[in-house]
Protein backbone atom coordinates (compact mmCIF):
# COMPACT_ATOMS: atom_id res chain seq x y z
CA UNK A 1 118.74 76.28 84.71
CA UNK A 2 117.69 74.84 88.12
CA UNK A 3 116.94 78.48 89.64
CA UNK A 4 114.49 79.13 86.80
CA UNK A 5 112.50 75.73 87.12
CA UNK A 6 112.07 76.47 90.83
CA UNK A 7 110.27 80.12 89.85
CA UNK A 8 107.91 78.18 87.43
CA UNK A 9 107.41 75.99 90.57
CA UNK A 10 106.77 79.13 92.79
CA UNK A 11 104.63 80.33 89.66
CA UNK A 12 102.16 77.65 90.33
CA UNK A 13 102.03 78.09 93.92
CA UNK A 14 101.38 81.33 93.83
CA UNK A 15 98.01 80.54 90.93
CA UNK A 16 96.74 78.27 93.65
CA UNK A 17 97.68 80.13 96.43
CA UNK A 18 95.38 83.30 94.44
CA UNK A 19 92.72 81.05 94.22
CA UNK A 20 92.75 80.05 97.63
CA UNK A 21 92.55 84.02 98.93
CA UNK A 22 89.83 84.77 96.08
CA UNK A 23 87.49 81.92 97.45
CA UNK A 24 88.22 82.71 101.05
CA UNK A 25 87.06 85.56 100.44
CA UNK A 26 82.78 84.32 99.63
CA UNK A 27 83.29 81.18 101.59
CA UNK A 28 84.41 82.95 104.45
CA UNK A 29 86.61 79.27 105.33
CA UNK A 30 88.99 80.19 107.57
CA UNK A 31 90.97 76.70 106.38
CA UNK A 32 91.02 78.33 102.91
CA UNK A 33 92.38 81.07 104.55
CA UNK A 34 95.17 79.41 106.49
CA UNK A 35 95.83 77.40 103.35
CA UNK A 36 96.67 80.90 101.53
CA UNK A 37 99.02 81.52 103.84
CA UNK A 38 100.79 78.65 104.12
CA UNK A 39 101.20 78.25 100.20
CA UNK A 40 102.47 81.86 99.84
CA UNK A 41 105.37 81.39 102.65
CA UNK A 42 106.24 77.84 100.78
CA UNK A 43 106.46 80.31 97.27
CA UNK A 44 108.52 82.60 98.73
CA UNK A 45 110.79 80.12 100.37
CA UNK A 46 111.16 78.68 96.80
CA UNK A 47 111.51 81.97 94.88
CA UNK A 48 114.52 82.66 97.98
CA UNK A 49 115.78 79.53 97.55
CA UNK A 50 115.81 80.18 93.32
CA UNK A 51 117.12 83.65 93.63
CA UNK A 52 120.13 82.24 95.48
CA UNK A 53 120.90 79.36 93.23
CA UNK A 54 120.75 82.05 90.03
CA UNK A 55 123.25 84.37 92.52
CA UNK A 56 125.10 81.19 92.25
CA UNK A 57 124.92 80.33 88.78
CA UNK A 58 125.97 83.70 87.89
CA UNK A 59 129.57 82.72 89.99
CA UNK A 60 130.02 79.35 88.57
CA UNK A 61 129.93 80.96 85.07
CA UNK A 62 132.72 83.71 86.10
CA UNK A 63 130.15 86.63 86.37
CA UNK A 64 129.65 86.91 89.86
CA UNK A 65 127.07 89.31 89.93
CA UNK A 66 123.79 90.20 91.72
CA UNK A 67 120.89 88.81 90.14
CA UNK A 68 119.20 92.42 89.32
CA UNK A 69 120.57 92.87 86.52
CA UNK A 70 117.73 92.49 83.47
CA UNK A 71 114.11 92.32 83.44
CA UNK A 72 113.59 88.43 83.83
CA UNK A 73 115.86 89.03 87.46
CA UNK A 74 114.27 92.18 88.40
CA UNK A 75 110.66 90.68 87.77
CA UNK A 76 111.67 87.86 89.56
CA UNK A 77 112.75 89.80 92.41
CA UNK A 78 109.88 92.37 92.69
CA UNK A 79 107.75 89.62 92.74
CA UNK A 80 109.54 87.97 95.56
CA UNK A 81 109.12 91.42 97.50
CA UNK A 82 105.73 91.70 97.20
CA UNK A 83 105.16 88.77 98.39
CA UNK A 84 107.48 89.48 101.23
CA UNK A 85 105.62 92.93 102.06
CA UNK A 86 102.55 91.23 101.58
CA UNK A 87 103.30 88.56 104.56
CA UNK A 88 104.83 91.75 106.33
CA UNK A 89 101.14 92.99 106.26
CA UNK A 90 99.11 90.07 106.90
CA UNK A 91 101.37 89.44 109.95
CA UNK A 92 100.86 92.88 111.46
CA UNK A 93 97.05 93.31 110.98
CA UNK A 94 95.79 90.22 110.91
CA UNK A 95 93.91 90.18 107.52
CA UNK A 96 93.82 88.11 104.80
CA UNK A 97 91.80 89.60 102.66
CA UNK A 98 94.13 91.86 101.04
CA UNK A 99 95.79 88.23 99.63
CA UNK A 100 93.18 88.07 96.80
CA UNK A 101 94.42 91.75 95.69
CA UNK A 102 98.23 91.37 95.99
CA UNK A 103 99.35 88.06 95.52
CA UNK A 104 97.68 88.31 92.04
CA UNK A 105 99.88 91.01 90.67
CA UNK A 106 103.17 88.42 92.53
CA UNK A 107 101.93 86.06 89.96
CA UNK A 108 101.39 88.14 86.85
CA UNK A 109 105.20 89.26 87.51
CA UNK A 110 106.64 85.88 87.80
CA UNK A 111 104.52 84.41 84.94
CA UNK A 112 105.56 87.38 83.33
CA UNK A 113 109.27 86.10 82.85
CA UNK A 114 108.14 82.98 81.02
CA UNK A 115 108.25 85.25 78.16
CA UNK A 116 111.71 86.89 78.73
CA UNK A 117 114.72 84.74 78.10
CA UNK A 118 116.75 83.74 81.30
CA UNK A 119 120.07 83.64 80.06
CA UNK A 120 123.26 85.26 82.69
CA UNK A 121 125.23 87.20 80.90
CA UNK A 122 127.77 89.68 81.97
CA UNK A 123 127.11 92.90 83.14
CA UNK A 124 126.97 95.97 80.68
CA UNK A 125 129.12 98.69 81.64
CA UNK A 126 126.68 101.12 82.94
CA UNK A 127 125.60 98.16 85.77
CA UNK A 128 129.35 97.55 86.43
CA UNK A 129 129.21 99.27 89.92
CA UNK A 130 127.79 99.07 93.72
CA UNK A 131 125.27 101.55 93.27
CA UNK A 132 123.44 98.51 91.51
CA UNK A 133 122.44 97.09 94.79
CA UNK A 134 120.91 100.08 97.05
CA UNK A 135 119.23 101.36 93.74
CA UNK A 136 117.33 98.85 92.50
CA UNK A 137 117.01 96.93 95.65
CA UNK A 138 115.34 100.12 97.07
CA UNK A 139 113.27 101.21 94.19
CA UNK A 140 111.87 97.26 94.24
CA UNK A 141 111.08 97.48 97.96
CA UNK A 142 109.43 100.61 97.11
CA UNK A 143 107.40 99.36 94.37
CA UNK A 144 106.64 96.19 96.74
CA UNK A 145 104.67 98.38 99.29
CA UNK A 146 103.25 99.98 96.48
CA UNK A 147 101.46 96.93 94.92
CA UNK A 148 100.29 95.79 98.47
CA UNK A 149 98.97 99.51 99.35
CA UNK A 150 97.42 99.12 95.55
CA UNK A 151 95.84 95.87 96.79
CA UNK A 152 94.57 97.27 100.13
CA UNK A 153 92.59 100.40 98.11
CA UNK A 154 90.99 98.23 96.10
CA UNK A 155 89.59 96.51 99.48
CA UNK A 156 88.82 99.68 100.19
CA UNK A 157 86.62 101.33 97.40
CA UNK A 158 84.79 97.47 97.19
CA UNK A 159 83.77 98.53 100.92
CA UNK A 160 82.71 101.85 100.33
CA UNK A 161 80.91 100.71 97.56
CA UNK A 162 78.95 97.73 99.04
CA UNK A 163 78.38 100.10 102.40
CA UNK A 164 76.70 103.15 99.49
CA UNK A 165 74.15 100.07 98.75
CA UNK A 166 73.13 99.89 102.05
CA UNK A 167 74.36 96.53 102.69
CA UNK A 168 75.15 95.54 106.54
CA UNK A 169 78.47 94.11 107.58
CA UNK A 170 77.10 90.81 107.53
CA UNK A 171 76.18 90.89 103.90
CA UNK A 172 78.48 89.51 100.85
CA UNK A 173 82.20 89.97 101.80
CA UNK A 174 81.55 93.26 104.08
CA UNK A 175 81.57 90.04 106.57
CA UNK A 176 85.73 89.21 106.14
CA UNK A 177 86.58 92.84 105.54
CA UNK A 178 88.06 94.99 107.70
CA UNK A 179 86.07 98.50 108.48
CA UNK A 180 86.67 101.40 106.10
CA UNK A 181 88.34 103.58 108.43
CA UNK A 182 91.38 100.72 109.35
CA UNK A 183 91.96 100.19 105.54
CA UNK A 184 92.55 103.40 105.30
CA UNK A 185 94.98 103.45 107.51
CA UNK A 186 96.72 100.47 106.34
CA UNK A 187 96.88 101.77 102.85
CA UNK A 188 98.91 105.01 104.86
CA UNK A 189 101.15 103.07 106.71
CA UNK A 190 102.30 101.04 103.93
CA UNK A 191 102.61 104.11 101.71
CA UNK A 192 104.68 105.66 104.27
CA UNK A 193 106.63 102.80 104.45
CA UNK A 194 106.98 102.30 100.47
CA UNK A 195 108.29 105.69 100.17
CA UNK A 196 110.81 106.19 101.66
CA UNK A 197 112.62 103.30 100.05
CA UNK A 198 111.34 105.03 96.86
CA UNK A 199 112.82 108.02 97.50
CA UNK A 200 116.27 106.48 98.34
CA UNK A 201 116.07 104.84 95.58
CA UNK A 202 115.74 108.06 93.37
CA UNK A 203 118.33 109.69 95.48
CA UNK A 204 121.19 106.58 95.31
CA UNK A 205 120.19 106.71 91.03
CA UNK A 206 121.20 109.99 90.65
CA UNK A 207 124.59 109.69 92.27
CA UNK A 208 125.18 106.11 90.14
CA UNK A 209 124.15 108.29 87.03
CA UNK A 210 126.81 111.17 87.68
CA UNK A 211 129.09 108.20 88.43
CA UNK A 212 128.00 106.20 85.21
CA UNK A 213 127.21 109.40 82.82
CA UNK A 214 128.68 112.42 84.46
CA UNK A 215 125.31 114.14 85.36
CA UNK A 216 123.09 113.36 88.25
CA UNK A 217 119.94 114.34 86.03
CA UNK A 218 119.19 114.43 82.30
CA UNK A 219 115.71 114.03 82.10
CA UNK A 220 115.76 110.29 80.22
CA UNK A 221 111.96 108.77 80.28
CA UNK A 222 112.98 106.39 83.00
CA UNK A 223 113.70 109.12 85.21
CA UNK A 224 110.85 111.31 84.66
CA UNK A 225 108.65 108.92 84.87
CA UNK A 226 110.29 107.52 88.50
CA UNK A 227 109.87 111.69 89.53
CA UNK A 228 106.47 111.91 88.57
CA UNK A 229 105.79 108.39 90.34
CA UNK A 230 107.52 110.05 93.87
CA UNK A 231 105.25 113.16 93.03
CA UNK A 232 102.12 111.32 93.16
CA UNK A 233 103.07 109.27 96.31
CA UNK A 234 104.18 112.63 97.65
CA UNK A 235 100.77 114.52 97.21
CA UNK A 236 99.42 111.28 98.96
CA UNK A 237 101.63 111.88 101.91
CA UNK A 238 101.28 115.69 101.72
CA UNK A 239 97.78 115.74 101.24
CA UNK A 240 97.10 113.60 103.99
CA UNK A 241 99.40 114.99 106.39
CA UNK A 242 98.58 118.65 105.88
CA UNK A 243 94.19 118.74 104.83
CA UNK A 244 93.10 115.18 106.51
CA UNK A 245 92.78 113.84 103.21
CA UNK A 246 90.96 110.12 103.97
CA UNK A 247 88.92 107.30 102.69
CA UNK A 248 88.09 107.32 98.78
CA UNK A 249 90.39 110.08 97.48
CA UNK A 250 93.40 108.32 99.21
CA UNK A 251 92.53 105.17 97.58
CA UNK A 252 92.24 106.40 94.47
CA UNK A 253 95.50 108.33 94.81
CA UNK A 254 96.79 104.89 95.76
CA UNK A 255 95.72 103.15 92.57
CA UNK A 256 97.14 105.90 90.78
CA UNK A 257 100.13 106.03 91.90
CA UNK A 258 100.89 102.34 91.35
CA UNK A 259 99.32 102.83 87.65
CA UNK A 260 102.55 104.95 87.53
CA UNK A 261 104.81 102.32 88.92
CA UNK A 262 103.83 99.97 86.38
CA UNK A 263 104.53 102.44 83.48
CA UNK A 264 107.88 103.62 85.18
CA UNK A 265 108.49 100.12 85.39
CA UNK A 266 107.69 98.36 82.54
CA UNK A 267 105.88 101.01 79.92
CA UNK A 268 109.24 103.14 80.08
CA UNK A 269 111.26 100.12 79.43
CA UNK A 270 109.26 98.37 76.22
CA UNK A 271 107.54 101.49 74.77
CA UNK A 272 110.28 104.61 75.52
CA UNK A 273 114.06 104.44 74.48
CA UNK A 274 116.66 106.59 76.53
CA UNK A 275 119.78 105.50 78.75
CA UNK A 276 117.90 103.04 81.28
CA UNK A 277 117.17 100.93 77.50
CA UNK A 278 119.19 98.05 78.79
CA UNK A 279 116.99 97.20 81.23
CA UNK A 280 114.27 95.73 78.94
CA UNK A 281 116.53 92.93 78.18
């Protein structure tokens, strides 16, 4: 299919356009850096432009459906958020940096489908509703911020650590990094973005599950794990909010937390059976 050539395309943008943010990064080239950019907004145009076409395939062959719908589509499209979040940030405050730390985990999402087949098929019954859209569209947004706050605490403890050694801002890549105490606050504000969307996402689930199964709750792996996941991003929030928790602890909490996405995600759907099962095809 068309669509699916035009993500492998995107794939190899997105390779070069990690390179281009990991040697910024020593170089310290700001033409490497504008490069970055400019490659990730062509691979998201293409991944938009491929995610549309598949919307369309699905219609030409009578389905007519959302492309959300397995895990090739819903890699496809978390990818395509994270990218989009990521831009959101760079935008906002400026930095590139965080590119070298995010994009990365774009691409091991869309390579990641190479392995899954791409085939549209009709919708199972469970998926054969509108809930579809505001719950995994939300939950992906969610996990988007996520993997960009992920990105941005890794900047962070690579700070702290270099700034321990007694290195001066001039030294290694202290020099293109921001200061410790605004990636701290750009991990919170995307968190606080991210969870909301999380949290509607949870919320818009349960009412598709009492429409789908007749309960709202019933404990299956995918939803524990998505609770314990809001839990962790929740004592982020909470802990922040309430004792002033900063700097290394909130990073870590950070990197936790999206350790937990990725198991929610993917771990739950490969390792654990339960209802959500469909979705690892």
């Amino acid at each position: 299919m068309l669509s699916s050539k035009i993500f492998g395309v995107a794939m190899i943008d997105y390779f070069a356009c990690s390179l281009c943010y990991i040697f910024y990064l020593p170089s310290k080239k700001e033409i490497l850096g504008k490069i970055a950019t400019w490659l990730t907004l062509i691979g998201v145009t293409l991944q938009t432009i491929g995610i549309a076409l598949r919307w369309q395939e699905s219609y030409k062959m009578g389905f007519g459906r959302i492309p959300l719908t397995n895990l090739f589509e819903s890699m496809v499209v978390l990818s395509w958020m994270i990218v989009i979040v990521y831009i959101a940030t760079e935008f906002k405050f400026k930095q590139r940096v965080f590119g070298a730390f995010v994009i990365p985990f774009a691409l091991i999402a869309l390579a990641y489908t190479s392995f899954l087949s791409d085939e549209i098929e009709p919708l199972v019954p469970a998926l054969q509703s509108y809930w579809l859209h505001s719950h995994v569209a939300s939950c992906m947004l969610g996990y988007a911020a996520f993997a960009v706050a992920c990105g941005v605490s890794i900047v962070y403890l690579m700070k702290i650590r270099e700034i321990e050694k007694g290195k001066t801002s001039s030294a290694g890549f202290l020099s293109v990094f921001p200061e410790a105490n605004e990636l701290d606050e750009i991990n919170y504000k995307v968190i606080a973005v991210g969870f909301p969307f999380l949290t509607i996402g949870i919320i818009t689930g349960a009412y598709w599950a009492n429409y789908a199964w007749g309960t709202y709750w019933s404990w299956d792996p995918k939803e524990t794990w998505s609770l314990i996941t809001w839990l962790i991003y929740a004592a982020f929030l909470h802990s922040r909010l309430t004792y002033g928790w900063r700097g290394r602890r909130s990073a870590i909490l950070s990197i936790s937390g999206f350790l937990a996405v990725i198991f929610c995600y993917l771990g739950v759907n490969l390792l654990l059976s339960g209802l959500h099962s469909y979705a690892a095809n």
